[in-house]
C-alpha atoms as a PDB file:
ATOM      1  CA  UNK A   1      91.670 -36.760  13.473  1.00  0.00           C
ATOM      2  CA  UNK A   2      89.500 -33.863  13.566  1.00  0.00           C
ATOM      3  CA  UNK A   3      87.636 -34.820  10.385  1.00  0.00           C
ATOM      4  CA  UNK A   4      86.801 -37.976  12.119  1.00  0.00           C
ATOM      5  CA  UNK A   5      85.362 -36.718  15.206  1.00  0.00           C
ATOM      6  CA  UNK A   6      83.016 -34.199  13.030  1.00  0.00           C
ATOM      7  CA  UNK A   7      81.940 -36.646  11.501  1.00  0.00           C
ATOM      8  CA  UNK A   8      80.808 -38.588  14.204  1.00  0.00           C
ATOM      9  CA  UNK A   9      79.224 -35.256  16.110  1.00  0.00           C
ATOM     10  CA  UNK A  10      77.066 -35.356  12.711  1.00  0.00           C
ATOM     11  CA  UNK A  11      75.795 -38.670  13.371  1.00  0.00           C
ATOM     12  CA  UNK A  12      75.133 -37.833  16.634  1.00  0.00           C
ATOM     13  CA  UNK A  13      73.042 -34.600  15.950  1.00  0.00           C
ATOM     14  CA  UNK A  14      71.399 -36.458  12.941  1.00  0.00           C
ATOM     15  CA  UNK A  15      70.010 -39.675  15.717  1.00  0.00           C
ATOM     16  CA  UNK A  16      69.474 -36.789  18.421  1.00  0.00           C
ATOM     17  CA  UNK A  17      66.991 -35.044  15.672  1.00  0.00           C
ATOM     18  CA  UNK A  18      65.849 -38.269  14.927  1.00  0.00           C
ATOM     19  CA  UNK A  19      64.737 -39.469  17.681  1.00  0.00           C
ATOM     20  CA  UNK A  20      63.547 -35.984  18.995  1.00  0.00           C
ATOM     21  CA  UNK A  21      61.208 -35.366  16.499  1.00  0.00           C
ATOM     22  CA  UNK A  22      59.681 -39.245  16.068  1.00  0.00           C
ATOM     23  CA  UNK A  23      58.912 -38.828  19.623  1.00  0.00           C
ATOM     24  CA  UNK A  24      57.275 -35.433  19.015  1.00  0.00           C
ATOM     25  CA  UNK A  25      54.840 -36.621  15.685  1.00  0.00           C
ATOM     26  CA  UNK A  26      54.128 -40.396  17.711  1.00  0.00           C
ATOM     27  CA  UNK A  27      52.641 -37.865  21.056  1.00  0.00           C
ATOM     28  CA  UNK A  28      51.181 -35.702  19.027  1.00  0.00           C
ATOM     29  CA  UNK A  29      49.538 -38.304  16.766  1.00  0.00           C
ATOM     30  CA  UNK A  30      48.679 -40.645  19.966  1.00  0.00           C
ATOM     31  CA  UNK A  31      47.241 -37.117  21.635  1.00  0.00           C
ATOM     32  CA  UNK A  32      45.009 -35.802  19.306  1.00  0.00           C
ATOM     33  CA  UNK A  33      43.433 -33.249  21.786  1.00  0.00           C
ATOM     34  CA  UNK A  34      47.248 -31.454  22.605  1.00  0.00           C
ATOM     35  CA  UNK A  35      46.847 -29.893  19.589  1.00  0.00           C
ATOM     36  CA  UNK A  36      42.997 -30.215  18.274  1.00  0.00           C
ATOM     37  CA  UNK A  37      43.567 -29.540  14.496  1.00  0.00           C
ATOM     38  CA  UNK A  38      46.176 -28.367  13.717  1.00  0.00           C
ATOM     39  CA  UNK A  39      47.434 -30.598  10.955  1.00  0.00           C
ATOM     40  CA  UNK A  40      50.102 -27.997   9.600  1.00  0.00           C
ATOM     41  CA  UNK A  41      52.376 -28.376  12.257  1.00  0.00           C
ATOM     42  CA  UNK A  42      52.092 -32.275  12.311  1.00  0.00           C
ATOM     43  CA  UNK A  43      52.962 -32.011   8.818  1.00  0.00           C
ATOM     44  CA  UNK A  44      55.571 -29.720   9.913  1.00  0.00           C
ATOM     45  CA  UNK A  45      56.798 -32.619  12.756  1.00  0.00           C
ATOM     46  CA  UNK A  46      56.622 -35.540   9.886  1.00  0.00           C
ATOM     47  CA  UNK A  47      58.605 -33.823   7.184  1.00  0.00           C
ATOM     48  CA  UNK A  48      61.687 -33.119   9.861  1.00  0.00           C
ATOM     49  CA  UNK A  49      61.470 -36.574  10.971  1.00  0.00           C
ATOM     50  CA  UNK A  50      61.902 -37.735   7.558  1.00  0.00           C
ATOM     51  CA  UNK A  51      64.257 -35.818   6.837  1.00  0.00           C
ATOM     52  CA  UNK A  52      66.532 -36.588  10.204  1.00  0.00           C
ATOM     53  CA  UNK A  53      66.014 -39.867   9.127  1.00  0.00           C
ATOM     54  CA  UNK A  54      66.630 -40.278   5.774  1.00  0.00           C
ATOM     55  CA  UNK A  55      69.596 -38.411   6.682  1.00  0.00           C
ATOM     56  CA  UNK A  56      71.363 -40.181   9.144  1.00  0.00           C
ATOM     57  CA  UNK A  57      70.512 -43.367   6.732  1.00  0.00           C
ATOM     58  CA  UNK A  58      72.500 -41.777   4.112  1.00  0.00           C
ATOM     59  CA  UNK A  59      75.630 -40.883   6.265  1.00  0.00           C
ATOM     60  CA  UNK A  60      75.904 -44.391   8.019  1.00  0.00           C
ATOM     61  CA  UNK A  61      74.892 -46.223   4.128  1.00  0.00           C
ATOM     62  CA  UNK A  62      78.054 -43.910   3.090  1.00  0.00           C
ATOM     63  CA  UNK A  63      79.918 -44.956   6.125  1.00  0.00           C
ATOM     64  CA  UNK A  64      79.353 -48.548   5.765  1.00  0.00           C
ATOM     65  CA  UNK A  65      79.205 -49.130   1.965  1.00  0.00           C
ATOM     66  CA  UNK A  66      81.445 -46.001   0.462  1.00  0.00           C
ATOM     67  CA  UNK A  67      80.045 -45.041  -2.676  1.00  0.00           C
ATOM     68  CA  UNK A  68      79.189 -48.455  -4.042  1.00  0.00           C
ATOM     69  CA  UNK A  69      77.803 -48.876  -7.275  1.00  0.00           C
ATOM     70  CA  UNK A  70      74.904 -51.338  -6.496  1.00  0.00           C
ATOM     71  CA  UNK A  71      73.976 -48.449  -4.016  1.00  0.00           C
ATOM     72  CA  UNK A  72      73.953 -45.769  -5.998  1.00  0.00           C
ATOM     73  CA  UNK A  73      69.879 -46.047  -6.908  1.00  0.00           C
ATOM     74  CA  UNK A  74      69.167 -46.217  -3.455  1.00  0.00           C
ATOM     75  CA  UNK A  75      71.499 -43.139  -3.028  1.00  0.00           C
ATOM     76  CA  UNK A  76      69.784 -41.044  -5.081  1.00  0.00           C
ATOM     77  CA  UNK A  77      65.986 -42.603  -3.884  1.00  0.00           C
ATOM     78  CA  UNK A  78      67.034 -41.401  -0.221  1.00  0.00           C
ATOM     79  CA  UNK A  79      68.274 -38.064  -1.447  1.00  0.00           C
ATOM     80  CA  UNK A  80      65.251 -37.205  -3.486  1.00  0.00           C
ATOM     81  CA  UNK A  81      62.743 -37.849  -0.404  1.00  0.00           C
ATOM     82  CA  UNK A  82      65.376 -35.728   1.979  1.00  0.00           C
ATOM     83  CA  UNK A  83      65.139 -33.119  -0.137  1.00  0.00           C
ATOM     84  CA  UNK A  84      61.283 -33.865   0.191  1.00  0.00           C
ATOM     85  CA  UNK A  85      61.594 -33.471   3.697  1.00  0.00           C
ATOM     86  CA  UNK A  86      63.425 -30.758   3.753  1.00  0.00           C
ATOM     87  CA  UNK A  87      61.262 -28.567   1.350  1.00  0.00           C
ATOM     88  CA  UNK A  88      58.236 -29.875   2.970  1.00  0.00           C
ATOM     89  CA  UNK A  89      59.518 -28.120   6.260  1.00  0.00           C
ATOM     90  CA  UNK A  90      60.351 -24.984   4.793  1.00  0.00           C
ATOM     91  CA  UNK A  91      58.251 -22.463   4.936  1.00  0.00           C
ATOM     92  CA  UNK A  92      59.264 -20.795   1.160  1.00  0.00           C
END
């Protein structure tokens, strides 16, 4: 029961990040005089976007489909460009 409800807290903060952070790179990409050039930190915005993203795709694709094999490719495509995401919004 518990694993259940976890798991569904994890969706929820993956579509809370989600949605935080598109809102955050559309303003700030609408509004180009908020932040006047700084492109590092819309970079910043876009790569944890993705990665929210591409996340919660994975978890509800696993949710929905298990670990099917004609979804396995696009398993692995949506892990690579997390990872992507993730390294692109780390500062190391």
């Amino acid at each position: 029961m518990l694993d259940e409800l976890c798991l569904y807290f994890e969706l929820l903060i993956y579509l809370a990040g989600t949605f935080l952070y598109r809102f955050l790179t559309r303003e700030l990409l609408r509004r180009p005089q908020v932040l006047p050039g700084n492109w590092p930190l819309r970079g910043l915005l876009f790569a944890l976007t993705s990665w929210y993203a591409l996340t919660l795709g994975d978890e509800l694709l696993f949710m929905l489909f298990g670990t099917a094999t004609k979804l396995a490719a696009a398993g692995i495509v949506v892990d690579l460009a997390r990872g992507w995401g993730l390294r692109a919004a780390s500062p190391w």
